[in-house]
Protein backbone atom coordinates (compact mmCIF):
# COMPACT_ATOMS: atom_id res chain seq x y z
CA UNK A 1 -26.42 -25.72 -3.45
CA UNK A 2 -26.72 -21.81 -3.01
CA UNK A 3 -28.23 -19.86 -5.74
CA UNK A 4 -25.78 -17.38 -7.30
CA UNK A 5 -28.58 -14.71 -6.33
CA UNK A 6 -27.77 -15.79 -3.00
CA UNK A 7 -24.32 -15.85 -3.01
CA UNK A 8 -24.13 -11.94 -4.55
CA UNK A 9 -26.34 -11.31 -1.66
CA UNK A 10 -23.90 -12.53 0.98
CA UNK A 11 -21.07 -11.08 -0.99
CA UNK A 12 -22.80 -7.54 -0.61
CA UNK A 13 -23.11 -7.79 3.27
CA UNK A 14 -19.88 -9.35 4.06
CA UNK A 15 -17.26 -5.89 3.18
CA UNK A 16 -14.36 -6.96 1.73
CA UNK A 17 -11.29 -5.49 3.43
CA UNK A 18 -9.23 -2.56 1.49
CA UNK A 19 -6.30 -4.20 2.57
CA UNK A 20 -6.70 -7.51 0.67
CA UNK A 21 -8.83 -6.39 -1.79
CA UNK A 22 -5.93 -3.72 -3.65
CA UNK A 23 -2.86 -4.59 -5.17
CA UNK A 24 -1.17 -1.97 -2.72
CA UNK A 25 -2.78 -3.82 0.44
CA UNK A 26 -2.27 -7.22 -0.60
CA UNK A 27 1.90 -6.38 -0.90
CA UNK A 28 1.79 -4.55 2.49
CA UNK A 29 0.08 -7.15 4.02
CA UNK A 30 2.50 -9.61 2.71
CA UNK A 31 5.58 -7.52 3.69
CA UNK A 32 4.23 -7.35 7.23
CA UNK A 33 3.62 -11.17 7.17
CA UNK A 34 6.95 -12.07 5.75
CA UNK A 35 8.66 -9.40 7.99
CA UNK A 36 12.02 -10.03 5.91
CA UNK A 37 14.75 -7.46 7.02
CA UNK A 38 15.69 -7.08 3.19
CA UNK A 39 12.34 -6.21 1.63
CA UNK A 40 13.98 -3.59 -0.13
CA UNK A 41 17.08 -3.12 -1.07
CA UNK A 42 19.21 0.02 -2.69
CA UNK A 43 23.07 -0.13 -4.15
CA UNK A 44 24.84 3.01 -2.30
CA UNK A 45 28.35 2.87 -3.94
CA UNK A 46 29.52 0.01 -3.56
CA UNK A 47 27.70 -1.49 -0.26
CA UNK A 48 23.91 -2.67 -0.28
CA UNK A 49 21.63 -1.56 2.12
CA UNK A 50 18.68 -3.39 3.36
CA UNK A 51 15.14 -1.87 4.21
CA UNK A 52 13.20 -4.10 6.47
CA UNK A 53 9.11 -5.10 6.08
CA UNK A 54 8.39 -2.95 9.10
CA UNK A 55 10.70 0.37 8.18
CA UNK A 56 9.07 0.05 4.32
CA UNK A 57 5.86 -0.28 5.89
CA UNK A 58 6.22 2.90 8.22
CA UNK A 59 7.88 4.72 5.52
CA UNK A 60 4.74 4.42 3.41
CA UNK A 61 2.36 5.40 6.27
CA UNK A 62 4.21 8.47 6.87
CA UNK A 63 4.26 9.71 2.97
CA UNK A 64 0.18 8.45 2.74
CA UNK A 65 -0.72 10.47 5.88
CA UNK A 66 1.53 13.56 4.57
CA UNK A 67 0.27 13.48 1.24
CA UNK A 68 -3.59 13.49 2.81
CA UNK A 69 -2.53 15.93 4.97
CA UNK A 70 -1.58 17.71 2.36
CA UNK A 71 -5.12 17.55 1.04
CA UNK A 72 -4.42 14.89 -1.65
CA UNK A 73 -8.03 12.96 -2.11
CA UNK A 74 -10.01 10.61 -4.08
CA UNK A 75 -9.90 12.05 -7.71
CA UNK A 76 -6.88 14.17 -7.99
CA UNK A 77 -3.89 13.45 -9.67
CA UNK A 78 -0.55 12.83 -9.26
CA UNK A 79 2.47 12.31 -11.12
CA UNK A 80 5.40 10.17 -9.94
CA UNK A 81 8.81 10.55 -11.49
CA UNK A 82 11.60 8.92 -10.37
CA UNK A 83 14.37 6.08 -11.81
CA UNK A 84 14.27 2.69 -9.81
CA UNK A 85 14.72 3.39 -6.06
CA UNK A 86 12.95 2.84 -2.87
CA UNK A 87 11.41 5.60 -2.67
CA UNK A 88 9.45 5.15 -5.70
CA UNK A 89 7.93 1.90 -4.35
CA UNK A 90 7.56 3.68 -0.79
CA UNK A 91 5.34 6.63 -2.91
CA UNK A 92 4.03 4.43 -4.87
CA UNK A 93 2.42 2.60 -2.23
CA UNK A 94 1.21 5.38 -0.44
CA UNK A 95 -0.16 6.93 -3.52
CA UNK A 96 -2.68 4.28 -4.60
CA UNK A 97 -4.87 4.00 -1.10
CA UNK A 98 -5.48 7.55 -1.04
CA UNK A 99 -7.62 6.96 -4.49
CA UNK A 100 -9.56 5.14 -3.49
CA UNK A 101 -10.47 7.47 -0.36
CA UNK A 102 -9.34 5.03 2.94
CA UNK A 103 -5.29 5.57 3.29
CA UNK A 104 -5.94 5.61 7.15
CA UNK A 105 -7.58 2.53 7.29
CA UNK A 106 -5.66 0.19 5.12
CA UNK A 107 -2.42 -0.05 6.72
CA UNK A 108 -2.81 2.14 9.63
């Protein structure tokens, strides 16, 4: 039986992985797994339209990498106002990585 002092020890040399270690990688990760052609999906009149896994994916690496280039790092702040709508998932997503200082190595 390993001793727990052991087992921190281990924990400290193996890195956990951003991307299944955040709430933002673990849903990523599972929309890439899944790859469901109606991961989101958005009411325009009367017709629905689907966003595939991959599109959502790509949509959030595009606003993460804009928003860094931008200059957006760990520490500021910013606000995200919008009703219920794709694109508030899509900026959400690419808003929390860049917190935590690695958006261009979780999902990209």
């Amino acid at each position: 039986m390993a001793s727990a002092a052991a087992h921190k020890t281990r924990a400290i040399e193996e890195p956990v992985s951003p991307a299944s270690s955040s709430v933002p990688g673990l849903c990523l990760t599972a929309a890439l797994k899944h790859n469901k052609e109606d991961a989101l999906n958005q009411k325009i009149g009367k017709e629905w339209v689907h966003i595939p896994a991959e599109e959502f994916v790509e949509r959030v690496r595009t606003v993460a990498l804009g928003l860094a280039a931008l200059g957006i790092k760990p520490g500021d702040r910013i606000a995200l106002l919008s009703e219920n709508r794709p694109e508030w998932s899509i900026s959400d997503m690419a808003i929390h990585p860049l917190g935590f200082g690695y958006a261009r190595s979780v999902y990209f």
